[in-house]
Protein backbone atom coordinates (compact mmCIF):
# COMPACT_ATOMS: atom_id res chain seq x y z
CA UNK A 1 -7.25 109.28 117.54
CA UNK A 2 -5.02 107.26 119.44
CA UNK A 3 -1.66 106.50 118.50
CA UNK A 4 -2.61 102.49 117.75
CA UNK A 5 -5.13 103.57 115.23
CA UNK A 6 -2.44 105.65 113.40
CA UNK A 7 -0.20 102.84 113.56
CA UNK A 8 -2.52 100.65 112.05
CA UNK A 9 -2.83 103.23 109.00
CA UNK A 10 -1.48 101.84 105.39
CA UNK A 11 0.42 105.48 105.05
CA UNK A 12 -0.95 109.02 105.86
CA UNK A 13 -2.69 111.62 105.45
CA UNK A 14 -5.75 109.68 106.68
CA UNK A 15 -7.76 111.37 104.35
CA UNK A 16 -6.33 110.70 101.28
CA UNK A 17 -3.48 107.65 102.21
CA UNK A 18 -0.57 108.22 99.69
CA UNK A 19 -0.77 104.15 99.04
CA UNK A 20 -3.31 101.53 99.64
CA UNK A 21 -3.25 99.12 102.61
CA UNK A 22 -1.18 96.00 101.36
CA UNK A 23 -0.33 93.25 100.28
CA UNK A 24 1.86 94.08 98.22
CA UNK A 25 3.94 92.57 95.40
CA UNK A 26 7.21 93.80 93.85
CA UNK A 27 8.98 92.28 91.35
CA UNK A 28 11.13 92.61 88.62
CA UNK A 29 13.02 94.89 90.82
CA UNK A 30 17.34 95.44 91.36
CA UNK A 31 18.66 96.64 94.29
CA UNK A 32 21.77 98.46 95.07
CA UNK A 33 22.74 99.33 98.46
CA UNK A 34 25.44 100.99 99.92
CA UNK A 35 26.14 101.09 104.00
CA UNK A 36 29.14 102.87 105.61
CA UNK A 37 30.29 104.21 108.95
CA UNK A 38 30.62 108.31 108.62
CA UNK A 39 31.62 110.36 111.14
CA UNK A 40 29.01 111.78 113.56
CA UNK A 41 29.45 115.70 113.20
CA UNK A 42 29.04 115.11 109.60
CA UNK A 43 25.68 113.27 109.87
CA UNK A 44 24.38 115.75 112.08
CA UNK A 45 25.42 118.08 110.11
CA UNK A 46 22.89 116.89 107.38
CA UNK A 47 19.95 116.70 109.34
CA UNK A 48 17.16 118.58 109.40
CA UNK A 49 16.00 119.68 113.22
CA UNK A 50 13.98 118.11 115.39
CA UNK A 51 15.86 114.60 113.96
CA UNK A 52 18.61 113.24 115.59
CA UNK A 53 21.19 110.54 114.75
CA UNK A 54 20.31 107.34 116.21
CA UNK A 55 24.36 106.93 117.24
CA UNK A 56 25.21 103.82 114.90
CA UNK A 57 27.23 106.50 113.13
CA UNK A 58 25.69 104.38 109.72
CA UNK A 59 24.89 105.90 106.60
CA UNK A 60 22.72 103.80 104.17
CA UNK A 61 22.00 104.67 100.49
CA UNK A 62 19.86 102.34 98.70
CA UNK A 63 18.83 102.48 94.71
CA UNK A 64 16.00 100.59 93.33
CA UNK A 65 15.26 99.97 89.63
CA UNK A 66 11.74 99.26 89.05
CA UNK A 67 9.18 99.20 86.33
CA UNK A 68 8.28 102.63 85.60
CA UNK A 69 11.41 104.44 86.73
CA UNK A 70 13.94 104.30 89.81
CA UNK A 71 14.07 105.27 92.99
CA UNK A 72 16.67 106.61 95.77
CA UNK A 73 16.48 106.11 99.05
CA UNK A 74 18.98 107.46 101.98
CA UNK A 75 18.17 106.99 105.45
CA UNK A 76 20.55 106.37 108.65
């Protein structure tokens, strides 16, 4: 497999894709998001090897309410 077939891929495993190829639709959705500079040992600090911050030194947080529940999302 060659890494433009995988990038075409709706969401892996190939096998059995965790979520269908879109379009998709959301709605009646909220969204809270929080962004905010931290300081670079302590972001490191938090993450798992082999990652690596990506030097923006930017923490985002985001909270969606949905149908069906909520969801939290961190990434940086």
């Amino acid at each position: 497999m060659k890494q433009e077939d995988i990038l075409q891929l709706p969401s892996i495993p190939l096998a059995s894709p965790s979520y269908p190829k879109g379009p998709y639709r959301f709605i009646d959705r909220e969204y809270f998001i929080v962004t905010y500079e931290s300081d670079p040992e302590a972001i490191r600090a938090q993450l798992p090897e082999p990652l690596e911050p990506d030097g923006s030194n930017t923490v985002l947080y985001e909270f969606i309410k949905m149908p069906g529940g909520q969801y939290l999302c961190c990434s940086g």
